[in-house]
Protein backbone atom coordinates (compact mmCIF):
# COMPACT_ATOMS: atom_id res chain seq x y z
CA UNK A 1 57.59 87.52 99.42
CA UNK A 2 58.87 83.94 98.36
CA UNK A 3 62.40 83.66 97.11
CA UNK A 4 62.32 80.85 95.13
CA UNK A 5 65.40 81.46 92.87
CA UNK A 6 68.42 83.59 93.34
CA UNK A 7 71.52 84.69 91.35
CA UNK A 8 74.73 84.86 93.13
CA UNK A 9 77.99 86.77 91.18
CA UNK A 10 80.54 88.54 93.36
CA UNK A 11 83.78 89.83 92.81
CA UNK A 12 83.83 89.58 96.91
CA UNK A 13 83.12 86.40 98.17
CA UNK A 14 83.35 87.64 102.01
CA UNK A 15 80.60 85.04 103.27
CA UNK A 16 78.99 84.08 100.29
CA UNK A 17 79.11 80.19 100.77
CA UNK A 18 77.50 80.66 103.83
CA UNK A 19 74.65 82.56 102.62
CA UNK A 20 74.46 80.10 99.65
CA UNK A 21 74.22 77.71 101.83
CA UNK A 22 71.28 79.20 103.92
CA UNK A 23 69.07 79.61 100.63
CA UNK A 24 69.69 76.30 99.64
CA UNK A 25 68.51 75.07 103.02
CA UNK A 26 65.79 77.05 102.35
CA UNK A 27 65.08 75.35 99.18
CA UNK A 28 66.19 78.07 96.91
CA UNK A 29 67.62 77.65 93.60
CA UNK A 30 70.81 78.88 93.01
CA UNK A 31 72.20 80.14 89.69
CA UNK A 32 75.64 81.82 89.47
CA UNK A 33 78.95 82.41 87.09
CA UNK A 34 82.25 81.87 86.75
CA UNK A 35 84.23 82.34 89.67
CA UNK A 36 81.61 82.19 92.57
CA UNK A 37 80.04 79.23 90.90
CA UNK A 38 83.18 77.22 91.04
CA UNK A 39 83.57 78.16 94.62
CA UNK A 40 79.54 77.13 95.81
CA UNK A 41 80.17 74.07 94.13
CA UNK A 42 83.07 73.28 95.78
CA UNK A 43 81.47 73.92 98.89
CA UNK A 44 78.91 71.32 97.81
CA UNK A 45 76.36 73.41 97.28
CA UNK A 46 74.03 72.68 93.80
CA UNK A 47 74.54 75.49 91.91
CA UNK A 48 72.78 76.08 87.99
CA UNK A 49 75.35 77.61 85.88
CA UNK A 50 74.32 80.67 83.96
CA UNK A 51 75.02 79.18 80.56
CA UNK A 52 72.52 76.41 81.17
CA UNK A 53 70.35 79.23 81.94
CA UNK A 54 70.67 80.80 78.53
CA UNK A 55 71.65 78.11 76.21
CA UNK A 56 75.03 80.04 75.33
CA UNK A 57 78.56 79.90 76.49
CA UNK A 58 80.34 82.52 78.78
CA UNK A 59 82.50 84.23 76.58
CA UNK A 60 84.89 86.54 75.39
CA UNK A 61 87.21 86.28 78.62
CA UNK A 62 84.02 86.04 80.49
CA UNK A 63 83.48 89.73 78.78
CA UNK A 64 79.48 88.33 77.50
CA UNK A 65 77.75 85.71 80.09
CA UNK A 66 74.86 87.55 81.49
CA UNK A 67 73.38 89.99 79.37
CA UNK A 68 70.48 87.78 77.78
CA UNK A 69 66.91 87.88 77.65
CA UNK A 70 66.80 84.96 80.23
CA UNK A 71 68.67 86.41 82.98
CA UNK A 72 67.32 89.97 82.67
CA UNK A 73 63.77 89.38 81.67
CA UNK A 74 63.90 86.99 85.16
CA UNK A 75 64.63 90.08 87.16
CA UNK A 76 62.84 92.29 85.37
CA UNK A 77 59.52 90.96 85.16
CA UNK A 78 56.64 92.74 86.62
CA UNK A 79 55.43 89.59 88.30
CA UNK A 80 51.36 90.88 88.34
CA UNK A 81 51.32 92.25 84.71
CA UNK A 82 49.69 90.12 82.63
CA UNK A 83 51.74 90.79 79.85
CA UNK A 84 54.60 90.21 81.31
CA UNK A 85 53.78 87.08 82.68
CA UNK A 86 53.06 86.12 79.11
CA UNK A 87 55.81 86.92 77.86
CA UNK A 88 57.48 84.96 80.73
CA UNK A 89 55.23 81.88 79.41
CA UNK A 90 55.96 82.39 75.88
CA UNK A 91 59.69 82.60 76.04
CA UNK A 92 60.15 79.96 78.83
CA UNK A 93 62.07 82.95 81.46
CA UNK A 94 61.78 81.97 84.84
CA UNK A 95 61.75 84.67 87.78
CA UNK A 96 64.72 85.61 89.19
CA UNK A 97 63.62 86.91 93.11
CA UNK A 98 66.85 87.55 94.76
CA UNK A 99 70.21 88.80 92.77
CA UNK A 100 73.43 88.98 94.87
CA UNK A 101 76.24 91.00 92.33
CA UNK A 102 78.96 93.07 93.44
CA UNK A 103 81.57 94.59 90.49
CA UNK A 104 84.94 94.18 89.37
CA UNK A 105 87.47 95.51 91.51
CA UNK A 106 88.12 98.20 89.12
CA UNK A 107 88.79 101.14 92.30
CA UNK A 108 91.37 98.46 93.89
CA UNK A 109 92.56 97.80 90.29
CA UNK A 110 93.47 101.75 89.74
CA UNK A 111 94.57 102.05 93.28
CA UNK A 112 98.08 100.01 92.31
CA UNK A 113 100.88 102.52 91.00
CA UNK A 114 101.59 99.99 88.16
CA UNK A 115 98.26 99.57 86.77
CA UNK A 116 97.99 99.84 82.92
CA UNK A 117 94.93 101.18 81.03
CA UNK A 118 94.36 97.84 79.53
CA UNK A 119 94.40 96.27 83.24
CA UNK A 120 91.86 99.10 84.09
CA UNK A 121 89.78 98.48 81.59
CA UNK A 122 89.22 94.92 81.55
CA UNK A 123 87.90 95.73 85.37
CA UNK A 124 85.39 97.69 84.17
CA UNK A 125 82.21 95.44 85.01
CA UNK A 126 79.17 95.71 82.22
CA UNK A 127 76.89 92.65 83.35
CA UNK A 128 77.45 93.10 86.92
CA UNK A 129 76.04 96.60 87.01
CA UNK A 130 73.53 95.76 84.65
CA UNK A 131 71.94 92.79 86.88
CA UNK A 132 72.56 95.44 90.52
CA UNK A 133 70.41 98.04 88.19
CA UNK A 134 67.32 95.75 86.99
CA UNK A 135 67.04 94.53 90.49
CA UNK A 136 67.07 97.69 92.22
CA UNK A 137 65.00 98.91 89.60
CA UNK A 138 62.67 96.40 89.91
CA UNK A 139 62.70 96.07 93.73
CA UNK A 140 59.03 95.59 94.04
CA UNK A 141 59.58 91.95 92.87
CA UNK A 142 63.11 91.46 93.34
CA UNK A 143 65.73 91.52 96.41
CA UNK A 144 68.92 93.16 95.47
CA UNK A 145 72.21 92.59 97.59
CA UNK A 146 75.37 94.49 96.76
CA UNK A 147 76.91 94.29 100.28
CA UNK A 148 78.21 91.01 102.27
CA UNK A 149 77.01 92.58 105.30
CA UNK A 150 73.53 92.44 104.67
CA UNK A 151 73.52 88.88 103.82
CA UNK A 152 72.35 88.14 107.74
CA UNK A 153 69.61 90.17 107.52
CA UNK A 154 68.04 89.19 104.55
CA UNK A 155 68.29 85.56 105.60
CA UNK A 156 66.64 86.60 108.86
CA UNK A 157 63.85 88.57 107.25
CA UNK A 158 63.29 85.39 104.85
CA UNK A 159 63.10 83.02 107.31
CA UNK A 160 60.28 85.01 109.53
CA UNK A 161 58.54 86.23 106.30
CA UNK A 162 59.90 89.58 106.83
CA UNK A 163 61.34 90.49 103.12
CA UNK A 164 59.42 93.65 102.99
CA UNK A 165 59.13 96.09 99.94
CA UNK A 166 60.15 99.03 102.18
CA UNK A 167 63.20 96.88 103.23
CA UNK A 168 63.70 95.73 99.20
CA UNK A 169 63.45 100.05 98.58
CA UNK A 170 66.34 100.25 101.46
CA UNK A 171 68.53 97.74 99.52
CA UNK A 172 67.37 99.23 96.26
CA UNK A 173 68.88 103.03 97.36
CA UNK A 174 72.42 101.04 98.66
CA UNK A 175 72.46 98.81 95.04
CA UNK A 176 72.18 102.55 93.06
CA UNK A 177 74.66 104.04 95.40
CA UNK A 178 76.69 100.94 94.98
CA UNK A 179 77.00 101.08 90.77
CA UNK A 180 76.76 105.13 91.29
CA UNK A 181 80.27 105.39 93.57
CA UNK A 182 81.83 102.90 90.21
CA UNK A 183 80.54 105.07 87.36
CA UNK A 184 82.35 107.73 88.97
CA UNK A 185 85.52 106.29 89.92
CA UNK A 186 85.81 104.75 86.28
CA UNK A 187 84.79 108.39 84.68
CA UNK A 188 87.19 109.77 87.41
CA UNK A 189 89.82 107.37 86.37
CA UNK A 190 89.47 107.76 82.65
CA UNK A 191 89.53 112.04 82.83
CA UNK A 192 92.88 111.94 84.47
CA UNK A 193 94.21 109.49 81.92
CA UNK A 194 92.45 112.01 78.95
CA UNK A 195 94.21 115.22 80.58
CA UNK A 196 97.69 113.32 81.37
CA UNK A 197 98.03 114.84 84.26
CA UNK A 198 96.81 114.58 87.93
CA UNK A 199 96.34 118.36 88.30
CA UNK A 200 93.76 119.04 85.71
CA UNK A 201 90.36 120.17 86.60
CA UNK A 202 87.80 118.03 85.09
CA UNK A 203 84.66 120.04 83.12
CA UNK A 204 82.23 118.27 85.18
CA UNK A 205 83.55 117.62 88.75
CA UNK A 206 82.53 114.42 90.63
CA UNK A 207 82.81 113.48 94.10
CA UNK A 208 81.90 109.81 95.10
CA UNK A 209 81.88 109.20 98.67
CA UNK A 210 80.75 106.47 101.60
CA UNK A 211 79.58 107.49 105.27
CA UNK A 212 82.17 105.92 107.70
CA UNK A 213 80.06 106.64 110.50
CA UNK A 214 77.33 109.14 112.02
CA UNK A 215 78.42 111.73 114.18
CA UNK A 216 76.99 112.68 117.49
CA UNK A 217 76.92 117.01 115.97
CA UNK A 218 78.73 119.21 113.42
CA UNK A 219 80.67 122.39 114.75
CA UNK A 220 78.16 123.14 117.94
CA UNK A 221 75.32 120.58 119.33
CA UNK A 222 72.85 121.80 117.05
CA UNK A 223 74.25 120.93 113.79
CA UNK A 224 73.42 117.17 112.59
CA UNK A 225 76.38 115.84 110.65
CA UNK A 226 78.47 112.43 109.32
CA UNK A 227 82.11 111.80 108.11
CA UNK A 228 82.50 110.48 104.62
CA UNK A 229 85.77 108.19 103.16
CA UNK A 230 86.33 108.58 99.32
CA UNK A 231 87.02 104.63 98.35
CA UNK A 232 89.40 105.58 96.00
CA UNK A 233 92.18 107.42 97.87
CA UNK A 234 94.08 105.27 100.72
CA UNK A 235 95.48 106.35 103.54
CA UNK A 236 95.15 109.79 105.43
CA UNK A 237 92.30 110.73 107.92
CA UNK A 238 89.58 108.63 107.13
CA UNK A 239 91.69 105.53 106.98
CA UNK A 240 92.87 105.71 110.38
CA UNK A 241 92.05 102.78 112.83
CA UNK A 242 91.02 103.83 116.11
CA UNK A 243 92.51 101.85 118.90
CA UNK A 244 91.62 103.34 122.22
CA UNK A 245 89.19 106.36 123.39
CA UNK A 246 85.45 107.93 123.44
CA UNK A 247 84.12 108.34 120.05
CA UNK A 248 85.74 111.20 117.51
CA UNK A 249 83.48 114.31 116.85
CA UNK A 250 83.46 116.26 114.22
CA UNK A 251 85.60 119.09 115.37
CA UNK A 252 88.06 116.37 116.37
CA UNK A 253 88.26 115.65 112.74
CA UNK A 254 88.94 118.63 111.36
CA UNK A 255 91.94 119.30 113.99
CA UNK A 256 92.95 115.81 112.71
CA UNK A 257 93.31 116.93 109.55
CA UNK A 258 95.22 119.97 110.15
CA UNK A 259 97.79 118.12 112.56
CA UNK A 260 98.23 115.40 110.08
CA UNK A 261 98.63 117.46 106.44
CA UNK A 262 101.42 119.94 109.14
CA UNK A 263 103.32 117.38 110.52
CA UNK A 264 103.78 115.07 107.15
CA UNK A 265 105.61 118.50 105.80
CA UNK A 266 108.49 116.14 107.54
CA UNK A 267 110.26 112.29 106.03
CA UNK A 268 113.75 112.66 107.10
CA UNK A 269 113.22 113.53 110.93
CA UNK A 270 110.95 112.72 113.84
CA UNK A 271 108.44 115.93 113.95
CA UNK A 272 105.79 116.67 116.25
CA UNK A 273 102.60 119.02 115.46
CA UNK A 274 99.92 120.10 118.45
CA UNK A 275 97.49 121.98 116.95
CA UNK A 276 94.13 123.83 118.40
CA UNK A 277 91.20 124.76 116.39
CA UNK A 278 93.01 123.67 113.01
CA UNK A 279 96.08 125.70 113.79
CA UNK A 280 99.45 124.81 115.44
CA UNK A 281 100.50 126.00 118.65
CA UNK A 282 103.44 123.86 118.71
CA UNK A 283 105.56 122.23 116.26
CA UNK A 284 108.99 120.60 116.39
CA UNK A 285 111.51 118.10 115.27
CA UNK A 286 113.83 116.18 117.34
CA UNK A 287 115.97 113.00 117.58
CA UNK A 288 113.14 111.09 118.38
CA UNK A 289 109.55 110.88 118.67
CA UNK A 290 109.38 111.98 122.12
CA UNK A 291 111.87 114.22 121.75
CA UNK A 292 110.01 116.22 119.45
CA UNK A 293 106.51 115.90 121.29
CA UNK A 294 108.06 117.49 124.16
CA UNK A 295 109.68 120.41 122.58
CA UNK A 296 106.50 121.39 120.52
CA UNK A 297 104.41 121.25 123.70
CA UNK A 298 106.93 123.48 125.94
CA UNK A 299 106.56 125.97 122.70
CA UNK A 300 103.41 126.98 124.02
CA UNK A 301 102.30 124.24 126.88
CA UNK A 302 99.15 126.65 127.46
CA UNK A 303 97.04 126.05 124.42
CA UNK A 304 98.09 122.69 123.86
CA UNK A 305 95.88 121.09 126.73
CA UNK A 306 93.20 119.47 124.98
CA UNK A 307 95.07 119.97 121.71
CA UNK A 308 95.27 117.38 118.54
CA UNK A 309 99.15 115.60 118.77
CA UNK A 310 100.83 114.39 115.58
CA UNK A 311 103.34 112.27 115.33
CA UNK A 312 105.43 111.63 112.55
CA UNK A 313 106.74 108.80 113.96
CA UNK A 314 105.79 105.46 116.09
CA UNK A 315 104.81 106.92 119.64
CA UNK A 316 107.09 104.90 121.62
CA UNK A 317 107.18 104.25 125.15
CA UNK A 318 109.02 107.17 126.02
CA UNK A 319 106.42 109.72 124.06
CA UNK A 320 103.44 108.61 125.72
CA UNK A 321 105.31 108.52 129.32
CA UNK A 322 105.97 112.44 128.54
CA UNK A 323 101.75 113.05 127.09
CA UNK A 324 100.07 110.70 129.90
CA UNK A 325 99.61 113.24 132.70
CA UNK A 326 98.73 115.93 130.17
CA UNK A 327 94.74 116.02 128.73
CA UNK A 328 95.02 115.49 124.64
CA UNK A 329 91.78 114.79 122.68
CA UNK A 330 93.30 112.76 120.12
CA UNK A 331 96.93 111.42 119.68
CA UNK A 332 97.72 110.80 115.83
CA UNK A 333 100.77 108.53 114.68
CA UNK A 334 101.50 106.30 111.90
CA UNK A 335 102.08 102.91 114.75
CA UNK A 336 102.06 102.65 118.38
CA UNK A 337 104.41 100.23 120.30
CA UNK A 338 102.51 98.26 122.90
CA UNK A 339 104.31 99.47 125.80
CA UNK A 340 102.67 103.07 124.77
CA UNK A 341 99.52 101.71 124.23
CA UNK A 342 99.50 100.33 128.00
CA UNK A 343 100.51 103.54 128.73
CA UNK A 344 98.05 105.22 127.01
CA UNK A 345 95.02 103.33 127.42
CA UNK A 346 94.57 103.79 130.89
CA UNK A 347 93.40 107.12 129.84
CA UNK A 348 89.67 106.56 129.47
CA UNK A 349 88.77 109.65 127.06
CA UNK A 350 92.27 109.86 124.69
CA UNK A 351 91.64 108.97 120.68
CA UNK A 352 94.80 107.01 119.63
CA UNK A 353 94.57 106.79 116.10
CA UNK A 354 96.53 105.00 113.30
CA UNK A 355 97.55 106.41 110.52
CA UNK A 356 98.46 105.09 107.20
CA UNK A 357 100.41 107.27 104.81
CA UNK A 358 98.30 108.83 101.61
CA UNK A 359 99.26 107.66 98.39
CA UNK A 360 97.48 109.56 96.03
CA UNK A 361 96.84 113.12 95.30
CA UNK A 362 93.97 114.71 96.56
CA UNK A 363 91.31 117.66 95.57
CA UNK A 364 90.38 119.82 98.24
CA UNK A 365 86.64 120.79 97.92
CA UNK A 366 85.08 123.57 99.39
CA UNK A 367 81.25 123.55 99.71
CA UNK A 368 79.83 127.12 99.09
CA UNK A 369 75.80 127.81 98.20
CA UNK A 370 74.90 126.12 95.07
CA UNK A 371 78.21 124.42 94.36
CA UNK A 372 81.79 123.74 95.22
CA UNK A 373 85.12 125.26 94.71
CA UNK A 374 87.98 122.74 93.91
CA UNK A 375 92.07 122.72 94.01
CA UNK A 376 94.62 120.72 93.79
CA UNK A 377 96.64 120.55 97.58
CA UNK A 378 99.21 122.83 98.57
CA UNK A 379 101.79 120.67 98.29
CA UNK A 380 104.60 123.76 97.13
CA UNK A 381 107.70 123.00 99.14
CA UNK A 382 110.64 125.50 98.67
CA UNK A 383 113.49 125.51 99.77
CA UNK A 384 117.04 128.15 100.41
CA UNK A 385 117.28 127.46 96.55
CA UNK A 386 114.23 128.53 95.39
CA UNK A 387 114.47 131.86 97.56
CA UNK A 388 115.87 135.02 96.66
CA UNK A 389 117.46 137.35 99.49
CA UNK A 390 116.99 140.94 99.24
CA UNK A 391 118.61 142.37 101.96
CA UNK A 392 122.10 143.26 102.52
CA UNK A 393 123.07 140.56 104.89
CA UNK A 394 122.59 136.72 103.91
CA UNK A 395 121.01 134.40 106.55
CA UNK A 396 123.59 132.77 107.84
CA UNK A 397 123.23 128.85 107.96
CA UNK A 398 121.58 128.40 111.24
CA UNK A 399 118.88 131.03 110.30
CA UNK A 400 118.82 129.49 106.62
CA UNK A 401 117.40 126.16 108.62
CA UNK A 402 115.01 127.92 110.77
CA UNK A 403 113.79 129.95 107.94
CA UNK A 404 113.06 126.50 105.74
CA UNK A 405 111.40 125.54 109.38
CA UNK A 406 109.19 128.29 109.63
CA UNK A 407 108.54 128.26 106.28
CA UNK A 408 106.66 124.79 106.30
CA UNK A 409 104.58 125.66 109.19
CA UNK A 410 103.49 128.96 108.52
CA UNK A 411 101.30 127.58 105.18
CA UNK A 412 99.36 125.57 107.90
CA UNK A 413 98.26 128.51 109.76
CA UNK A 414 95.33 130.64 108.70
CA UNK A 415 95.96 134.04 107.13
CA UNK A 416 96.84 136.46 107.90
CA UNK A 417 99.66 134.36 109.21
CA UNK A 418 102.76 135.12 111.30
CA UNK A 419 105.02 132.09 112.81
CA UNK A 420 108.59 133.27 114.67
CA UNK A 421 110.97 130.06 115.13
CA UNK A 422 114.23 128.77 115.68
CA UNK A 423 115.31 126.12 113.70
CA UNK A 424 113.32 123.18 114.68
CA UNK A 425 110.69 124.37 117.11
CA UNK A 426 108.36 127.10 117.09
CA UNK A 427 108.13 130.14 119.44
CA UNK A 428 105.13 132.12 118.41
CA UNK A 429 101.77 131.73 116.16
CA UNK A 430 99.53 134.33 115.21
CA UNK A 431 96.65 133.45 112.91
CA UNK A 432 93.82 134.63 111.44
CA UNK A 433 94.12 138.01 112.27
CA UNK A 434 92.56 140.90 110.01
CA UNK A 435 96.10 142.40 109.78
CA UNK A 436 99.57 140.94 108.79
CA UNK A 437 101.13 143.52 111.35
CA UNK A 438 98.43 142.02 114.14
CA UNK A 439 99.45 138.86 113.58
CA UNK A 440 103.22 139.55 114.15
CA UNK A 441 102.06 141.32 116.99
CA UNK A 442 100.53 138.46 118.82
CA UNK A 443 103.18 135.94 117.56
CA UNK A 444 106.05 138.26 119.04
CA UNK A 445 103.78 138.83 122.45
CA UNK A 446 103.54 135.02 122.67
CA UNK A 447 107.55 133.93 122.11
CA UNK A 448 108.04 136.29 124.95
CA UNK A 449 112.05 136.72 125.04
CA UNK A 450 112.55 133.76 122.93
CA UNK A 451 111.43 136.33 119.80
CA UNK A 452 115.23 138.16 120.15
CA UNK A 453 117.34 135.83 117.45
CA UNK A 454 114.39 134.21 116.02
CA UNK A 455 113.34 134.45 112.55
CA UNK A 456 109.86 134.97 111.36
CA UNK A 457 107.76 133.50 108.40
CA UNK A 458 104.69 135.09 106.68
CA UNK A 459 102.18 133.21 104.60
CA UNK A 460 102.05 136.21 102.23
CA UNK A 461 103.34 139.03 101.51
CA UNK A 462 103.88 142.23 103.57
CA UNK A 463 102.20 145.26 102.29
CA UNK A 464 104.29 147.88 104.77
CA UNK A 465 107.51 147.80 106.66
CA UNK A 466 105.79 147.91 109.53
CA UNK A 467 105.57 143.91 110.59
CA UNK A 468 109.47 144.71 109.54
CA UNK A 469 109.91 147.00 112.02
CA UNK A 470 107.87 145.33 114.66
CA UNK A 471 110.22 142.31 114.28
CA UNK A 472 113.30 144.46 113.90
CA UNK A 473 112.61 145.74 117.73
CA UNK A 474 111.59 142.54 118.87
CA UNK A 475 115.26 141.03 118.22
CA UNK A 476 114.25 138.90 115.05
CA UNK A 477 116.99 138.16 112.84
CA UNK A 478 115.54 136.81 109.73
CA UNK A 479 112.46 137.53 108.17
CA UNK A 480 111.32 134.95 104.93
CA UNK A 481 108.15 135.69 103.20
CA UNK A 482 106.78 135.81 99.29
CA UNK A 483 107.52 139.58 98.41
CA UNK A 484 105.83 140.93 95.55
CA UNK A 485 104.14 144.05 97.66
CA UNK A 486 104.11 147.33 95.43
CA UNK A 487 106.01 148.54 98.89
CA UNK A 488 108.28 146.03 98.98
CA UNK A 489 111.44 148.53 99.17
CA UNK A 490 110.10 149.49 102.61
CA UNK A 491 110.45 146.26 103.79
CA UNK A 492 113.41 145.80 102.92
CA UNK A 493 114.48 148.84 103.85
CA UNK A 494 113.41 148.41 106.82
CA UNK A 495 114.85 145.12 107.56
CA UNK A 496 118.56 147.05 106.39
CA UNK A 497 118.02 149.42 108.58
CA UNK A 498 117.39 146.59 111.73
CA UNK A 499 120.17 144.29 110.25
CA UNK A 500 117.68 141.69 109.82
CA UNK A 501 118.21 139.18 106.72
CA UNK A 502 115.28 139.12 104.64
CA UNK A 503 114.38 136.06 101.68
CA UNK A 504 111.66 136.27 99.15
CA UNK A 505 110.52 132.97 98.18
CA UNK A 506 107.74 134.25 95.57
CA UNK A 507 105.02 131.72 95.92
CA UNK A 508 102.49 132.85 98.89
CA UNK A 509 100.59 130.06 101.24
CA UNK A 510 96.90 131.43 102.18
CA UNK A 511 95.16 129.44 104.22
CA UNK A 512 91.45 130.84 104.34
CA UNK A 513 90.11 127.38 105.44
């Protein structure tokens, strides 16, 4: 297919001289608009503007400048209908073969904190979309190029006559994709500013996401699947920069996640999270980075070998000196100094990864058969003054802080959930189990002596006294945990009867996963 004219409009101009360049060499002419046609022809590159094209003006802020008969009957042409090519005749529109058009920055736009809706809205792109959409529709006839990085190739496939209509179909599917992923961040955009508020559930959910990469399985070898980045949040997981190790899997991921979202619970101190199929075997703070990595692995130095490690801090020197004998799949933390990357990096297999902070509120989606369920995060924080004790005896202040402590890790562990503490490091996890009474159980087996004078945390709450009276004979001095059990007095009475200060804090933390 001969490319004989092409239209060149970007908001990103990542290598679009250069590729302006090549077409001219190849003796293609070029028209463009506003912006990127003042930058071709400073490059020296001839360049038709689009108001020659059309006979009229860009105008209205640059609102009106290619929606005309000229420009879209060009792309849209069937080049082998007759009457089309009649029409072409009659009306004096030449073919437009190649269109390269990407939008208004309208997702970067929204991304700022102090973007108005009139800033917004004058980034929402009409002509640009229109253009990606005629080409793509009419890929048959016309190249379409949405993305800077497939400028190469389509140079490469021109010059060895290799501008195939399956490869035109492939750019066709990325162009739809490409206005697609807008529409939905500007209807996205515009719902949230309808309801007011972040936290209201749209009538018609949408969910606009790019693959970051291809992954080698899903859960277990026989499972194909991909990791996805929504372009509109920054920050988090699928931000992070990889800067040393093997290639992340998707189980990697997923503990990723669950270290990250655990050990953020904590601004004001270094904290360290080590978690183990999504849920955390050790967890700390400290005075320092290291500090707190090597308390939360001496909480339970057993499961954490081949753990996730989150860092809530720079991983210094001293922190990776205290992981680099031990095997760790991934190693999470918002910066690395470069004495800890030398450190680091001469182990072949570790993940470092950098993390940049989130700075918008998320959904979390849940894929079921036939559709998804969607909430807003569990981002409930309380504190001693949101809590209500019950008991007899108050907490005294050390058990106040290692009841706030347990409380932020124990809505990280799946339900039924039991987490025993001190104040700044944990002792004993049990998760998942079938049982709240189980779960204190294992939690009490695994703090070993450490349970006598530690308090315990439980996601939700507990329907008997007897997790009440299992901590009671275990030592445990505090118990904190939502209340609201029809059998609540038995708990408590319980807890009377072992001495053990109990808190009700009235808003439960499920984690079903």
């Amino acid at each position: 297919m001969k490319i004989k004219r092409a239209l060149l409009s970007v908001s990103d101009k990542t290598d679009i001289v250069a590729f302006a360049e090549a077409l001219h060499q190849m003796d293609v002419e070029i028209v463009s608009t506003g912006g990127t046609m003042k930058v071709l022809a400073s490059a020296g590159i001839p360049v038709i503007p689009v108001s020659q094209v059309t006979g009229f003006p860009e105008m209205m802020d640059g609102r009106v400048k290619t929606l005309h008969p000229l420009i879209h009957g060009g792309i849209l042409a069937v080049r082998d209908n007759p009457e089309h090519r009649r029409d072409m005749e009659k009306y004096g529109i030449q073919g437009i073969d190649l269109v390269a058009v990407n939008l208004y920055p309208f997702r970067e736009t929204v991304a700022r904190p102090d973007t108005t809706l009139d800033e917004a809205v004058e980034n929402i792109d009409i002509g640009g979309p229109s253009m990606v959409r005629a080409a793509a529709k009419n890929y048959r006839y016309v190249t379409v190029a949405v993305d800077p990085s497939s400028y190469h190739e389509i140079l490469e496939r021109i010059r060895d006559d290799r501008l195939t209509e399956e490869f035109r179909f492939h750019l066709a599917q990325k162009a739809f994709l490409h206005t697609g992923l807008y529409d939905c961040a500007i209807a996205n955009y515009l719902a949230e500013k309808e309801s007011g508020e972040a936290e209201v559930l749209p009538d018609v959910f949408t969910l606009a996401v790019t693959k970051v990469q291809d992954l080698r399985y899903g859960e277990n070898p026989h499972q194909k699947a991909a990791f996805y980045k929504d372009p509109g949040i920054r920050g988090g997981i699928a931000a992070a920069r990889q800067i040393h190790g093997k290639e992340l899997s998707y189980n990697n991921i997923v503990d990723m996640e669950a270290a990250w979202d655990l050990v953020t619970e904590w601004t004001e101190c270094p904290a360290c999270a080590i978690i183990k199929h999504t849920n955390p075997c050790g967890t700390a703070t400290g005075s320092s980075a290291a500090d707190a990595f090597q308390r939360a692995f001496h909480a339970d130095s057993v499961s954490a070998y081949g753990g996730i490690v989150a860092l809530n801090r720079e991983c210094g020197r001293e922190a990776a000196e205290a992981m680099k004998s031990i095997f760790f799949e991934v190693v999470l933390a918002p910066s690395y100094s470069a004495e800890a990357l030398e450190i680091l990096e001469k182990k072949k297999n570790i993940r470092l990864m950098e993390v940049p902070p989130v700075t918008k509120q998320e959904w979390q989606v849940k894929k079921v058969s036939g559709g998804l369920l969607v909430q807003t995060s569990d981002d409930s924080a309380e504190t001693r003054q949101d809590c209500r004790v019950v008991t007899k005896r108050q907490p005294t202040e050390e058990e106040w802080k290692a009841l706030e402590f347990a409380w932020k890790v124990v809505k990280h562990v799946k339900s039924n959930a039991i987490v025993l503490t001190g104040s700044d490091v944990t002792y004993g996890v049990g998760a998942g189990q079938m049982n709240r009474v189980g779960a204190a159980e294992i939690a009490i087996k695994e703090a070993g002596n450490k349970a006598r004078g530690a308090v315990l945390a439980s996601d939700a709450f507990l329907p008997f006294g007897d997790t009440v009276e299992a901590a009671g004979k275990a030592g445990i001095t505090a118990v904190i945990q939502p209340g609201g059990s029809i059998r609540d007095g038995e708990s408590v009475e319980m807890a009377d009867h072992y001495g053990i200060a109990m808190v009700f804090t009235e808003h439960r933390h499920f984690l079903h996963g």
